[in-house]
C-alpha atoms as a PDB file:
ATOM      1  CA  UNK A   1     151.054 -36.505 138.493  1.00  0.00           C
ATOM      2  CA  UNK A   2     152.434 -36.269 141.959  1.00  0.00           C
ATOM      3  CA  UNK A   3     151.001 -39.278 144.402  1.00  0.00           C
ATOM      4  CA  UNK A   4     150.459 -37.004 146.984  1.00  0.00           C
ATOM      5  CA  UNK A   5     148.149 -35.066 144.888  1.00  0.00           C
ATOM      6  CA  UNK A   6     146.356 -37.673 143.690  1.00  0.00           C
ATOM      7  CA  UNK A   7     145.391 -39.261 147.216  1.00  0.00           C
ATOM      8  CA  UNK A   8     144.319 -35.849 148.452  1.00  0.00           C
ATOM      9  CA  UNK A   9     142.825 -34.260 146.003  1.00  0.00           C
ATOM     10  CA  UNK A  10     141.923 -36.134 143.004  1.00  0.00           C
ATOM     11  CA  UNK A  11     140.998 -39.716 144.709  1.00  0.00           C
ATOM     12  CA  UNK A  12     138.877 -38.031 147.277  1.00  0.00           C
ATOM     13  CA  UNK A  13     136.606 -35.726 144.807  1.00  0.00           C
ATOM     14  CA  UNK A  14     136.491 -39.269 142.434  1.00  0.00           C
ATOM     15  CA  UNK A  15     135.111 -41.123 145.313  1.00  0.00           C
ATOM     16  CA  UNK A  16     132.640 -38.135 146.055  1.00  0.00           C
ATOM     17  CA  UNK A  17     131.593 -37.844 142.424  1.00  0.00           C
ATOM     18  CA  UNK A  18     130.884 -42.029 142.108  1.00  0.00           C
ATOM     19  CA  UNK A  19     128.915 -41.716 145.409  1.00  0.00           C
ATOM     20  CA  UNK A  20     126.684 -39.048 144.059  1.00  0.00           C
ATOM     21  CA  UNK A  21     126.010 -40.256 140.682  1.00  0.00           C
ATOM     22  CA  UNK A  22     125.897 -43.944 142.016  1.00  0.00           C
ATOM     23  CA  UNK A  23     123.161 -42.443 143.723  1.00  0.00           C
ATOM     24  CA  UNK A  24     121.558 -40.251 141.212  1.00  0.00           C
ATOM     25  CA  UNK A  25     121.780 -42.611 138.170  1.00  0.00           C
ATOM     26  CA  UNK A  26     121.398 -45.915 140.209  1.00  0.00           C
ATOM     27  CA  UNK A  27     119.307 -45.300 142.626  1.00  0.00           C
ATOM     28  CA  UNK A  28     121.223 -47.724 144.745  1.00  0.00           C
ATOM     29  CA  UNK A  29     123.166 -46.296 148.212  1.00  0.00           C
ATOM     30  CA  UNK A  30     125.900 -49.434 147.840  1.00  0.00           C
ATOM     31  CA  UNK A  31     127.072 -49.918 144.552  1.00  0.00           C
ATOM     32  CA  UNK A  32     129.188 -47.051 143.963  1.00  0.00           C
ATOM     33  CA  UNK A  33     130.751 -47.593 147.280  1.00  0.00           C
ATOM     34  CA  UNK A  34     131.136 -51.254 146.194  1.00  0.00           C
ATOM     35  CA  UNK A  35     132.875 -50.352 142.908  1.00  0.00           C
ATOM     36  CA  UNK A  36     135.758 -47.775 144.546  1.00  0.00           C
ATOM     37  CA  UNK A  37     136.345 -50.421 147.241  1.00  0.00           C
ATOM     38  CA  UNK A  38     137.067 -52.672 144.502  1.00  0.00           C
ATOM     39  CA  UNK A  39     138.998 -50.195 142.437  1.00  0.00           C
ATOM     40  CA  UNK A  40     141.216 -48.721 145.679  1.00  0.00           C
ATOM     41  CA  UNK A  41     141.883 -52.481 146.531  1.00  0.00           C
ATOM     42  CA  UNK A  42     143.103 -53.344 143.111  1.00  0.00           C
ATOM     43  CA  UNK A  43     145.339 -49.968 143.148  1.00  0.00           C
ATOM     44  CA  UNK A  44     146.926 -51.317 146.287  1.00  0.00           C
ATOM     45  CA  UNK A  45     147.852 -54.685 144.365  1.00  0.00           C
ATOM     46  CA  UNK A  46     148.705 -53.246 141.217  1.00  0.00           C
ATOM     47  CA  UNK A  47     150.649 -50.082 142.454  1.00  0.00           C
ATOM     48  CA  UNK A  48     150.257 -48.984 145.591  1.00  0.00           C
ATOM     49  CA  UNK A  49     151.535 -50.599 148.800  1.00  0.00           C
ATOM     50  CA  UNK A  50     149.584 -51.877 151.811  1.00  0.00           C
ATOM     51  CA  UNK A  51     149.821 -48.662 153.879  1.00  0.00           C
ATOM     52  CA  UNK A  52     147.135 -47.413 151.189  1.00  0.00           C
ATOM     53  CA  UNK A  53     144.353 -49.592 152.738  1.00  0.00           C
ATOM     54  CA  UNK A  54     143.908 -46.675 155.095  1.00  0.00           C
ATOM     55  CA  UNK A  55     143.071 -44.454 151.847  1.00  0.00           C
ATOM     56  CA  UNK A  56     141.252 -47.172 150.687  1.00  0.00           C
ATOM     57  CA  UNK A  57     138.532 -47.409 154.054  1.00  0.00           C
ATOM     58  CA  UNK A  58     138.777 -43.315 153.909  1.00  0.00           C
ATOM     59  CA  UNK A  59     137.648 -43.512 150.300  1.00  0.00           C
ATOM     60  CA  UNK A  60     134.726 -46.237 150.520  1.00  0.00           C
ATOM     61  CA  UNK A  61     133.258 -43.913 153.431  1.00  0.00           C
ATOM     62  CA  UNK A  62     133.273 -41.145 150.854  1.00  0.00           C
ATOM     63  CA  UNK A  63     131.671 -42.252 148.827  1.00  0.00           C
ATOM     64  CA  UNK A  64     128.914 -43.570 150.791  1.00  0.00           C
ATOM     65  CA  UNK A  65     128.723 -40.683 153.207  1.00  0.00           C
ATOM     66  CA  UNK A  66     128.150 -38.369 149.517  1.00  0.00           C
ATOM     67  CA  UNK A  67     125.417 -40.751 148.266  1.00  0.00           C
ATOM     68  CA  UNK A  68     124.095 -40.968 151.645  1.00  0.00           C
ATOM     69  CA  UNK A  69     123.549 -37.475 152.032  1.00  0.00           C
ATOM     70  CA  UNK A  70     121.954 -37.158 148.387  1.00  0.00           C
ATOM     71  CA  UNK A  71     119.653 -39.898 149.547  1.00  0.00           C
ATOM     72  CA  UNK A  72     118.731 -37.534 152.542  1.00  0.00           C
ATOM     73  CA  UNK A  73     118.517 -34.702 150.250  1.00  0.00           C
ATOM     74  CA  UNK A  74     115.825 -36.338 147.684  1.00  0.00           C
ATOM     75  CA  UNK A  75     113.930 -37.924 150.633  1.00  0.00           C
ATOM     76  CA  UNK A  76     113.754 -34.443 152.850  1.00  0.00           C
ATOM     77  CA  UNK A  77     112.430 -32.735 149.203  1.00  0.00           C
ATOM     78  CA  UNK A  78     110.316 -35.839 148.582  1.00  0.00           C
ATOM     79  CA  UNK A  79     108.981 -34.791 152.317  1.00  0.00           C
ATOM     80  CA  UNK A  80     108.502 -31.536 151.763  1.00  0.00           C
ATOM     81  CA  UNK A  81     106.888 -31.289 148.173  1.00  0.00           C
ATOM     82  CA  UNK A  82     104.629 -34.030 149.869  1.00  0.00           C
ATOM     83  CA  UNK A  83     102.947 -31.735 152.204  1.00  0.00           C
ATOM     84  CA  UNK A  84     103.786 -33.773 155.035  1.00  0.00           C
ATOM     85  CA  UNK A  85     104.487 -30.904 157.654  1.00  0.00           C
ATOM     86  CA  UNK A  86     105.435 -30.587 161.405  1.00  0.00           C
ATOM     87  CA  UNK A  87     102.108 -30.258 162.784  1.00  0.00           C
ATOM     88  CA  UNK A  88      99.774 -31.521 160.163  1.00  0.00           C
END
């Protein structure tokens, strides 16, 4: 597969995926985040150069920005199923 492909299209929708079901499954905002940090660092050792550390940052946010906003998802429904209105 062509590089280019994979850092803008595959590698982003990974990170997004691991963010949400780091969320979903773990129940934990960090750890998936945690885990493609660790993965996008070891692809710049193994086969990627240093000017992927950019990707790397761009990814990490991904992934916590997707779990992030599942977390603010499940707490807003949380909310609402709660009863816990504006002006109650």
């Amino acid at each position: 597969m062509n590089t280019i492909v994979q850092v803008i299209v595959v590698f982003p929708a990974v990170s997004l995926v691991a963010g949400i079901l780091g969320r979903v499954l773990l129940k934990n905002l960090f750890i998936m985040p945690g885990v493609v940090f660790i993965v996008a660092f070891s692809g710049i050792l193994v086969w990627y150069n240093s000017t992927f550390s950019v990707w790397m940052i761009f990814y990490t946010l991904l992934a916590f920005l997707a779990g992030y906003l599942v977390d603010l998802f499940v707490t807003v429904r949380t909310w609402m199923k709660s009863g816990k209105r504006k002006g109650t």
